[in-house]
PDB file of N, CA and C in Angstrom:
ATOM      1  N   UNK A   1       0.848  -1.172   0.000  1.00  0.00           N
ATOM      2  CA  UNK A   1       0.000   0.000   0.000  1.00  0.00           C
ATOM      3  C   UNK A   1       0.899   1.243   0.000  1.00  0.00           C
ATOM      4  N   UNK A   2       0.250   2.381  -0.872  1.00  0.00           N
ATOM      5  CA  UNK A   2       1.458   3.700  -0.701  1.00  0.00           C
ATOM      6  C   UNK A   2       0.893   4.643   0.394  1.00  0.00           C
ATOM      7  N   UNK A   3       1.555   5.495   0.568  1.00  0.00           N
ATOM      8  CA  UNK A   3       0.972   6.152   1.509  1.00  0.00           C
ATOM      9  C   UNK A   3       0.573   7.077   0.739  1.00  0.00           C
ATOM     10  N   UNK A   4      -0.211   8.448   1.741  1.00  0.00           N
ATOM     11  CA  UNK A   4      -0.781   9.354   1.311  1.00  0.00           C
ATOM     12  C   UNK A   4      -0.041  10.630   0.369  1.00  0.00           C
ATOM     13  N   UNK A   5       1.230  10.493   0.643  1.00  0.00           N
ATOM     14  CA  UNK A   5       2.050  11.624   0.142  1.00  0.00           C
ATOM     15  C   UNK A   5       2.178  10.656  -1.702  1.00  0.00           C
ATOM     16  N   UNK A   6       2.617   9.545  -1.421  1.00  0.00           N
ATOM     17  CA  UNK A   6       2.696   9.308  -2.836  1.00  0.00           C
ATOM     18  C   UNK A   6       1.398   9.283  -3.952  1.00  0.00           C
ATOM     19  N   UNK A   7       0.405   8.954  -3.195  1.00  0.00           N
ATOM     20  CA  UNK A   7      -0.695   8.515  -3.863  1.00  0.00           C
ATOM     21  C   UNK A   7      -1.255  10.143  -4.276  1.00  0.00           C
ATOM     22  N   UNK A   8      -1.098  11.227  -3.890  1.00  0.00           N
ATOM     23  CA  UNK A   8      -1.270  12.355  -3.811  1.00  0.00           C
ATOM     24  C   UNK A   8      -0.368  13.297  -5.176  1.00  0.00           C
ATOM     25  N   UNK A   9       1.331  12.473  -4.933  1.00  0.00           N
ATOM     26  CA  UNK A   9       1.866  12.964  -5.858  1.00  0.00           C
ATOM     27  C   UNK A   9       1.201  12.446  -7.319  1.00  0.00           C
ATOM     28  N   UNK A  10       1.106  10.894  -7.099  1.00  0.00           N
ATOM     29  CA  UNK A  10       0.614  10.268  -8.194  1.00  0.00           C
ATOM     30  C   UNK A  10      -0.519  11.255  -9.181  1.00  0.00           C
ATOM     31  N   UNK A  11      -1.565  11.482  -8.076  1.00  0.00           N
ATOM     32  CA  UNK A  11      -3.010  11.907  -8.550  1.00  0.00           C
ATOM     33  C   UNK A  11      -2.395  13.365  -9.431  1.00  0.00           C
ATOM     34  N   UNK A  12      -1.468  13.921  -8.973  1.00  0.00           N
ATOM     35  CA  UNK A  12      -0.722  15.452  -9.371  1.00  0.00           C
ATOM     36  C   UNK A  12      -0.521  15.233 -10.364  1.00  0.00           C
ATOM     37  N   UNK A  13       0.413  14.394 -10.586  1.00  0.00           N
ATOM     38  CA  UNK A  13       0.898  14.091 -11.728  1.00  0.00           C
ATOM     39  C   UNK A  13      -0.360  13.866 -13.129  1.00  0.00           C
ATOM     40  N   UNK A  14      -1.179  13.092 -12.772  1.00  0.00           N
ATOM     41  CA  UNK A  14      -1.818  12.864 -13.789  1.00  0.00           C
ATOM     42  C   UNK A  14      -2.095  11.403 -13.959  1.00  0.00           C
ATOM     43  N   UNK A  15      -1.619  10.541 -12.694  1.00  0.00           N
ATOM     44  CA  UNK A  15      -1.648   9.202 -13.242  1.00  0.00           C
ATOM     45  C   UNK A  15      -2.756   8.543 -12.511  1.00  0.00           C
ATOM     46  N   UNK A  16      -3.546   7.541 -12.915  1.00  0.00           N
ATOM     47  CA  UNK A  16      -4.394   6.803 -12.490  1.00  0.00           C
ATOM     48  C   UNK A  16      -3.848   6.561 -11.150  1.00  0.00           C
ATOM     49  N   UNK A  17      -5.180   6.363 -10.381  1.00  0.00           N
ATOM     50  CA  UNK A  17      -5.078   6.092  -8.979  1.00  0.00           C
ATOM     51  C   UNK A  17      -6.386   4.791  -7.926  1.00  0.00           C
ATOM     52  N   UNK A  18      -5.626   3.947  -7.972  1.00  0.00           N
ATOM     53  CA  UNK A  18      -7.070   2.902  -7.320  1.00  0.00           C
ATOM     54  C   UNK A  18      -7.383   3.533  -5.510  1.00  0.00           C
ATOM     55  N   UNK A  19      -8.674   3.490  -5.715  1.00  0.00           N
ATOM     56  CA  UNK A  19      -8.872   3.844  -4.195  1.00  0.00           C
ATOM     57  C   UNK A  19      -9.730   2.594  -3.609  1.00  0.00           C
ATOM     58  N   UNK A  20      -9.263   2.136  -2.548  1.00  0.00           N
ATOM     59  CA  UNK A  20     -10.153   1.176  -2.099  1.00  0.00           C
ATOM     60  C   UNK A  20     -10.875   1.666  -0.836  1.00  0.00           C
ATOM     61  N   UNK A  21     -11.971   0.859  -0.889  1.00  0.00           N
ATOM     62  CA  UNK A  21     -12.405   1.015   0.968  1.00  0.00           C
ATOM     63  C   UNK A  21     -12.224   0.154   1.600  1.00  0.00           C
ATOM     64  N   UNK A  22     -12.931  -0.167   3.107  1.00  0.00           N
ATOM     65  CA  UNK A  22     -12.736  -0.814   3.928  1.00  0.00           C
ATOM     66  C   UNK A  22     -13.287  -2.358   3.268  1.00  0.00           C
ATOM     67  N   UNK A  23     -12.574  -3.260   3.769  1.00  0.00           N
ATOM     68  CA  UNK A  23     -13.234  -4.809   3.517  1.00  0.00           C
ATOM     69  C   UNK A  23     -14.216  -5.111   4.053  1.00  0.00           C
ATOM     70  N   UNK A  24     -14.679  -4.652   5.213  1.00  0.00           N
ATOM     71  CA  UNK A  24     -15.826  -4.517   6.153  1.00  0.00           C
ATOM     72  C   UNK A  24     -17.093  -3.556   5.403  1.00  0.00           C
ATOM     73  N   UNK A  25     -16.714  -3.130   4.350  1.00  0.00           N
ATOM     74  CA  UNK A  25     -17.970  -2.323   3.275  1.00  0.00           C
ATOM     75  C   UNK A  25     -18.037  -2.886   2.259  1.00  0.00           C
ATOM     76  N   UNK A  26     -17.835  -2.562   0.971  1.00  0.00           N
ATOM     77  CA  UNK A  26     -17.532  -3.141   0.080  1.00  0.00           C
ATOM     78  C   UNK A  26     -16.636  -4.150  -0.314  1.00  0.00           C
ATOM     79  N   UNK A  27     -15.372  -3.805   0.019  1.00  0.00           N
ATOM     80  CA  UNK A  27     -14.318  -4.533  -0.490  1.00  0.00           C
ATOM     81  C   UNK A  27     -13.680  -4.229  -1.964  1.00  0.00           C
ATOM     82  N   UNK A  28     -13.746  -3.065  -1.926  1.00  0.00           N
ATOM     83  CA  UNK A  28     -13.573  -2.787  -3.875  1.00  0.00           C
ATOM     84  C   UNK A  28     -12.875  -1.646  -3.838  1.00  0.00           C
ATOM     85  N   UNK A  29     -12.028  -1.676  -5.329  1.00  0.00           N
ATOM     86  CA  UNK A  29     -11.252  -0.586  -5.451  1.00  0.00           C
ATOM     87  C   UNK A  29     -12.294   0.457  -6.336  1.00  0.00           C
ATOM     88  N   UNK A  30     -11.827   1.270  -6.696  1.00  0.00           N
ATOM     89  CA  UNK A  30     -12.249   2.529  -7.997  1.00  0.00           C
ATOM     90  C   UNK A  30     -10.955   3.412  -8.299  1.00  0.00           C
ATOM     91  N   UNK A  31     -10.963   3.101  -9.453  1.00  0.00           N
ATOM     92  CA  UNK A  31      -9.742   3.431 -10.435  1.00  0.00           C
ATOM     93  C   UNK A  31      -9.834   5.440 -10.941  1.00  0.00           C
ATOM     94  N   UNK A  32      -9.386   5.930 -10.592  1.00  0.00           N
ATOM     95  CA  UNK A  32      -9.710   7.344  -9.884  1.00  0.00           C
ATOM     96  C   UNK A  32      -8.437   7.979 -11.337  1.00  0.00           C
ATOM     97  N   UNK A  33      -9.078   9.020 -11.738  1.00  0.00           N
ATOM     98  CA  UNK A  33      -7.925  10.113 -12.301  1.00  0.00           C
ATOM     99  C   UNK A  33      -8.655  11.631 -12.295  1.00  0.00           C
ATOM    100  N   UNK A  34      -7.711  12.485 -12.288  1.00  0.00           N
ATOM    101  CA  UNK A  34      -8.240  14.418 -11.870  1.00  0.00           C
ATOM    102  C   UNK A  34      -8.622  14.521 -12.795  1.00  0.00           C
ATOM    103  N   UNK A  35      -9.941  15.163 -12.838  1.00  0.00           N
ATOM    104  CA  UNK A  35     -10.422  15.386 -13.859  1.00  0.00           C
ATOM    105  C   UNK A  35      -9.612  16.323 -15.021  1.00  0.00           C
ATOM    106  N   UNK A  36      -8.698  17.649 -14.710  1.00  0.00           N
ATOM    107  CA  UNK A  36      -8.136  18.510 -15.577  1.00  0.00           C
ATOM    108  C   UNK A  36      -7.422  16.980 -16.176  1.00  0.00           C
ATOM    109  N   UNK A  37      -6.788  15.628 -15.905  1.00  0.00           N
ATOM    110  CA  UNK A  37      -6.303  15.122 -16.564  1.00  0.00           C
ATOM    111  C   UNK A  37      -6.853  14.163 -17.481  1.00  0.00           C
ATOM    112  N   UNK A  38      -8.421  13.993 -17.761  1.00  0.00           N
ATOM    113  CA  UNK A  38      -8.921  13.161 -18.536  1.00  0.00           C
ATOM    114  C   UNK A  38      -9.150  13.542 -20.173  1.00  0.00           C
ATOM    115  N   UNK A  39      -8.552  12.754 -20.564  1.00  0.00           N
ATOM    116  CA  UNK A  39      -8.844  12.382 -22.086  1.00  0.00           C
ATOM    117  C   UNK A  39     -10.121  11.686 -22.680  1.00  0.00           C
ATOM    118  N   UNK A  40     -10.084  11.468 -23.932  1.00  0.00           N
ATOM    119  CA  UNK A  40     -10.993  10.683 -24.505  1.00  0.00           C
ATOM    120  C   UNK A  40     -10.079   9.492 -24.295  1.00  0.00           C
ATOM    121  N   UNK A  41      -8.550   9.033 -24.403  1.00  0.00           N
ATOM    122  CA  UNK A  41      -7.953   7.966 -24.225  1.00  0.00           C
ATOM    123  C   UNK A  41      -8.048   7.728 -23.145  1.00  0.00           C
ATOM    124  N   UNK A  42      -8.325   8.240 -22.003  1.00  0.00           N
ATOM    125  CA  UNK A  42      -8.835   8.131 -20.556  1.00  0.00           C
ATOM    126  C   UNK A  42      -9.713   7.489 -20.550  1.00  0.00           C
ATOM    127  N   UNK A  43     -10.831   8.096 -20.751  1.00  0.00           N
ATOM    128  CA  UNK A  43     -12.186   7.972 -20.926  1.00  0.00           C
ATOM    129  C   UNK A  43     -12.577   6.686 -21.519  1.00  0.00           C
ATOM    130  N   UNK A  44     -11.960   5.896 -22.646  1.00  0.00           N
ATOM    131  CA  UNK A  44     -11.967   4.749 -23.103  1.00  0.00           C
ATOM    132  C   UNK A  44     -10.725   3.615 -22.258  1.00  0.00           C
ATOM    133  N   UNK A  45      -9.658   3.936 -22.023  1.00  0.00           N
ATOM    134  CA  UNK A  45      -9.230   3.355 -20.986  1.00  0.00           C
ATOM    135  C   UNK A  45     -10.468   2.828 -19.916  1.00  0.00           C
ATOM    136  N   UNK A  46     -11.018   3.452 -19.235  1.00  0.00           N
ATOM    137  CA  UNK A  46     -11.778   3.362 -18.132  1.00  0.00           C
ATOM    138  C   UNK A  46     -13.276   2.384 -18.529  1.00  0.00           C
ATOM    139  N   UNK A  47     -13.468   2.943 -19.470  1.00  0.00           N
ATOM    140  CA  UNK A  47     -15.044   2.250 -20.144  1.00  0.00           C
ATOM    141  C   UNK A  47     -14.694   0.596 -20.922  1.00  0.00           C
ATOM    142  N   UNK A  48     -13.240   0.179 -20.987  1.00  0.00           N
ATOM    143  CA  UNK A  48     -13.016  -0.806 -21.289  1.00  0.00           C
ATOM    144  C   UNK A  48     -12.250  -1.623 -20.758  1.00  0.00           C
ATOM    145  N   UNK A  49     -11.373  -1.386 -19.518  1.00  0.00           N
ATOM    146  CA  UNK A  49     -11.029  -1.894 -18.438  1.00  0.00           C
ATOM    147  C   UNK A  49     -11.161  -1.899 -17.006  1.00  0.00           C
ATOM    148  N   UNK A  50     -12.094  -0.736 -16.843  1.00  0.00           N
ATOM    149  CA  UNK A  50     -12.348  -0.705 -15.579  1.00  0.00           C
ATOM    150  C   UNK A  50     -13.862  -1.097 -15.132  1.00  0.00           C
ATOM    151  N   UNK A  51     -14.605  -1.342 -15.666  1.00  0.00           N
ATOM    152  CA  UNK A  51     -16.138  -1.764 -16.021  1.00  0.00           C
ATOM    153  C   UNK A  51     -15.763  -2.891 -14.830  1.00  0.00           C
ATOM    154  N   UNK A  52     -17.672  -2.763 -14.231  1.00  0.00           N
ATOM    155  CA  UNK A  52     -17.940  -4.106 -13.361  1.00  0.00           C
ATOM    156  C   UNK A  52     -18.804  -3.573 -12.640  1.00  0.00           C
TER     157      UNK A  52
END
């Protein structure tokens, strides 16, 4: 697991980011990017691998 400073730089940067919750809720990640950084190659990234 990264911590908060990296996962933070990550999101800065522009790069995809999984967020999970507790196992005691769901148990599931969500595959997260800033919005100023979304593309249409984003956007299809996400609609064809991240689906479920």
């Amino acid at each position: 697991m990264n911590s908060i400073t990296e996962i933070l730089s990550d999101f800065k940067a522009g790069k995809f980011v999984i967020l999970v919750d507790d196992e005691n809720r769901e148990n599931e990640g969500d595959l997260i990017l800033a919005a100023e950084f979304t593309t249409p190659q984003a956007v299809n990234f996400l609609a064809k691998e991240a689906r479920g």
